[in-house]
Protein backbone atom coordinates (compact mmCIF):
# COMPACT_ATOMS: atom_id res chain seq x y z
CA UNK A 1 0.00 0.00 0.00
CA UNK A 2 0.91 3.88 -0.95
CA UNK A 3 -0.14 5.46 2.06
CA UNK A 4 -3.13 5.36 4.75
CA UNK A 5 -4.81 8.33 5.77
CA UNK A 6 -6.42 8.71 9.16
CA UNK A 7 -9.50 10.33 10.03
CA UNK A 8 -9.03 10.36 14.07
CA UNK A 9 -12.73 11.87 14.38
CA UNK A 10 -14.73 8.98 12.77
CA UNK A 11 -12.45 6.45 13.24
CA UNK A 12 -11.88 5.91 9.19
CA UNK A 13 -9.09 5.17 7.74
CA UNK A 14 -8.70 6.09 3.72
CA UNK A 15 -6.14 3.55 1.72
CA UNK A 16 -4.20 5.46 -0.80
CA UNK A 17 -2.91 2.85 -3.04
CA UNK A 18 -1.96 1.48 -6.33
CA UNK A 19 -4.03 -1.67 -7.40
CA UNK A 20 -3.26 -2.72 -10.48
CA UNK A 21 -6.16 -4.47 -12.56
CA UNK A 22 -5.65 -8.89 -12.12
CA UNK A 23 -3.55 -9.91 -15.13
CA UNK A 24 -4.75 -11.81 -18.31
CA UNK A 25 -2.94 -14.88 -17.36
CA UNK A 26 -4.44 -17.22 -15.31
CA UNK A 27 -1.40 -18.51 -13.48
CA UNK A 28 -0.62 -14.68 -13.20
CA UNK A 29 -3.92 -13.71 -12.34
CA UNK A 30 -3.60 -16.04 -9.12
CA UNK A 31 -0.64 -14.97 -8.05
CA UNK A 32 -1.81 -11.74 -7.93
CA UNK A 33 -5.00 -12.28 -6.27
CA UNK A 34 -2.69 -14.25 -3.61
CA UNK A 35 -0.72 -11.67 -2.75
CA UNK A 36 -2.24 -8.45 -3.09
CA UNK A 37 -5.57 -10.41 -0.95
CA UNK A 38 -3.52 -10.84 1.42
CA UNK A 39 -1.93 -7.75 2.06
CA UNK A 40 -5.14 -6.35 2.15
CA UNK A 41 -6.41 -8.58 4.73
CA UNK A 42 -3.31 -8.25 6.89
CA UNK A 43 -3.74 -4.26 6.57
CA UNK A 44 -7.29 -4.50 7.58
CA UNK A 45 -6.69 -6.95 10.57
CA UNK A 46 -4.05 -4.46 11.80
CA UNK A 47 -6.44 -1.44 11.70
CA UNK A 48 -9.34 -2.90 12.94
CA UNK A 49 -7.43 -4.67 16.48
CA UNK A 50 -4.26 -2.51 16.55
CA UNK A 51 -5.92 0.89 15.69
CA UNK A 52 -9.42 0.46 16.01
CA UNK A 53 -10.53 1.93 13.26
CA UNK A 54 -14.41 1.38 12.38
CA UNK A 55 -14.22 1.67 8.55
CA UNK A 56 -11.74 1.15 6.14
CA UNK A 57 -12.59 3.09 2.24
CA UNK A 58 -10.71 2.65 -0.83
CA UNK A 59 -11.61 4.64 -3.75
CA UNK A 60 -10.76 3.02 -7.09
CA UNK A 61 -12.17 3.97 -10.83
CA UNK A 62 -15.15 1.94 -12.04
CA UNK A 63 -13.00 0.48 -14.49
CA UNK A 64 -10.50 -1.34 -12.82
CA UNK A 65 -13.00 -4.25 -12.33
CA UNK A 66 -10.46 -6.32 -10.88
CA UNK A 67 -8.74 -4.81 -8.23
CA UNK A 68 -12.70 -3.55 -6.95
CA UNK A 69 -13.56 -7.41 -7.29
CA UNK A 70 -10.28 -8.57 -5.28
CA UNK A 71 -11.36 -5.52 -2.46
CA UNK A 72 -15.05 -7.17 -2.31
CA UNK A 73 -13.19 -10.29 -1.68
CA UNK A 74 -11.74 -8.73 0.96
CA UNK A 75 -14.54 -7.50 2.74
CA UNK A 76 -15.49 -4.27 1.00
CA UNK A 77 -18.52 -3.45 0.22
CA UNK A 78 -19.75 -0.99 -2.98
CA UNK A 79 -20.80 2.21 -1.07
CA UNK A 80 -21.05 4.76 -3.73
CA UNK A 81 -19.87 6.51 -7.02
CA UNK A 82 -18.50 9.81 -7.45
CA UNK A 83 -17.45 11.29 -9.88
CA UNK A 84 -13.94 13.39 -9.49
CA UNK A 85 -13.13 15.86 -11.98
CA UNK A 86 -9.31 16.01 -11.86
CA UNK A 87 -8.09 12.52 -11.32
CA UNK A 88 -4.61 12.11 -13.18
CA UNK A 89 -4.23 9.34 -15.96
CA UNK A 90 -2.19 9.39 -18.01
CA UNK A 91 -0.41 12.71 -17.37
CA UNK A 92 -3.81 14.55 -18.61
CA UNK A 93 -6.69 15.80 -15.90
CA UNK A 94 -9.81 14.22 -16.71
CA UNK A 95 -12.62 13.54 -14.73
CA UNK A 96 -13.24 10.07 -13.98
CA UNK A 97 -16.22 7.96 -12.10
CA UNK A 98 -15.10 6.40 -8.88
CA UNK A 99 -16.27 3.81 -6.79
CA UNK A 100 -15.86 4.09 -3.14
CA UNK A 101 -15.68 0.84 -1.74
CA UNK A 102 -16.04 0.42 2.46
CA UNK A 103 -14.65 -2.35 4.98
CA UNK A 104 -16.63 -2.00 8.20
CA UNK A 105 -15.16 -3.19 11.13
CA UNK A 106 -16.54 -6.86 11.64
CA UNK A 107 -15.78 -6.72 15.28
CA UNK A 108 -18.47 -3.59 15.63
């Protein structure tokens, strides 16, 4: 993960990361899922007992379908789209719809 942002009033933290989209490759694709799950689910298991934080978000454009379907694997849930009008791809500002994906704490 990039970064994790704290929001000490609500208890949310906001995950500031790179996901890419699961490979083509099947054996790839596995891998990837392996991994990256898992570093997700360690993350979350550290904020929810060691920081007690009640939510987790992750905000992620609609189209990378596989990185939002690895996060609902996870334990994320679809809580919205937005729509952000200067997201950066590709080195040009365009606006871009979002989805904003949240992990309540299970323990809550």
């Amino acid at each position: 993960m990039d970064t994790v942002h704290f929001d000490k009033k609500t208890r949310t933290a906001l995950l500031a990361a790179v996901l890419p989209d699961r490979p083509e490759e099947r054996e790839a694709a596995a891998a990837w899922m392996a991994l990256t799950g898992g570093a997700v689910r360690a993350l979350g298991a550290y904020l929810f007992h060691h920081v007690h934080v009640e939510e987790i978000r992750a905000e992620l454009p609609l189209a990378k379908e596989g990185a939002i379907g690895l996060l609902s694997d996870c334990g994320f849930r679809m809580n919205e789209t937005v729509r952000r009008e200067s997201v950066w791809q590709n080195g040009v500002k365009e606006p871009a719809d979002m989805a904003v994906l949240a992990w309540r704490n299970p323990g809550e």
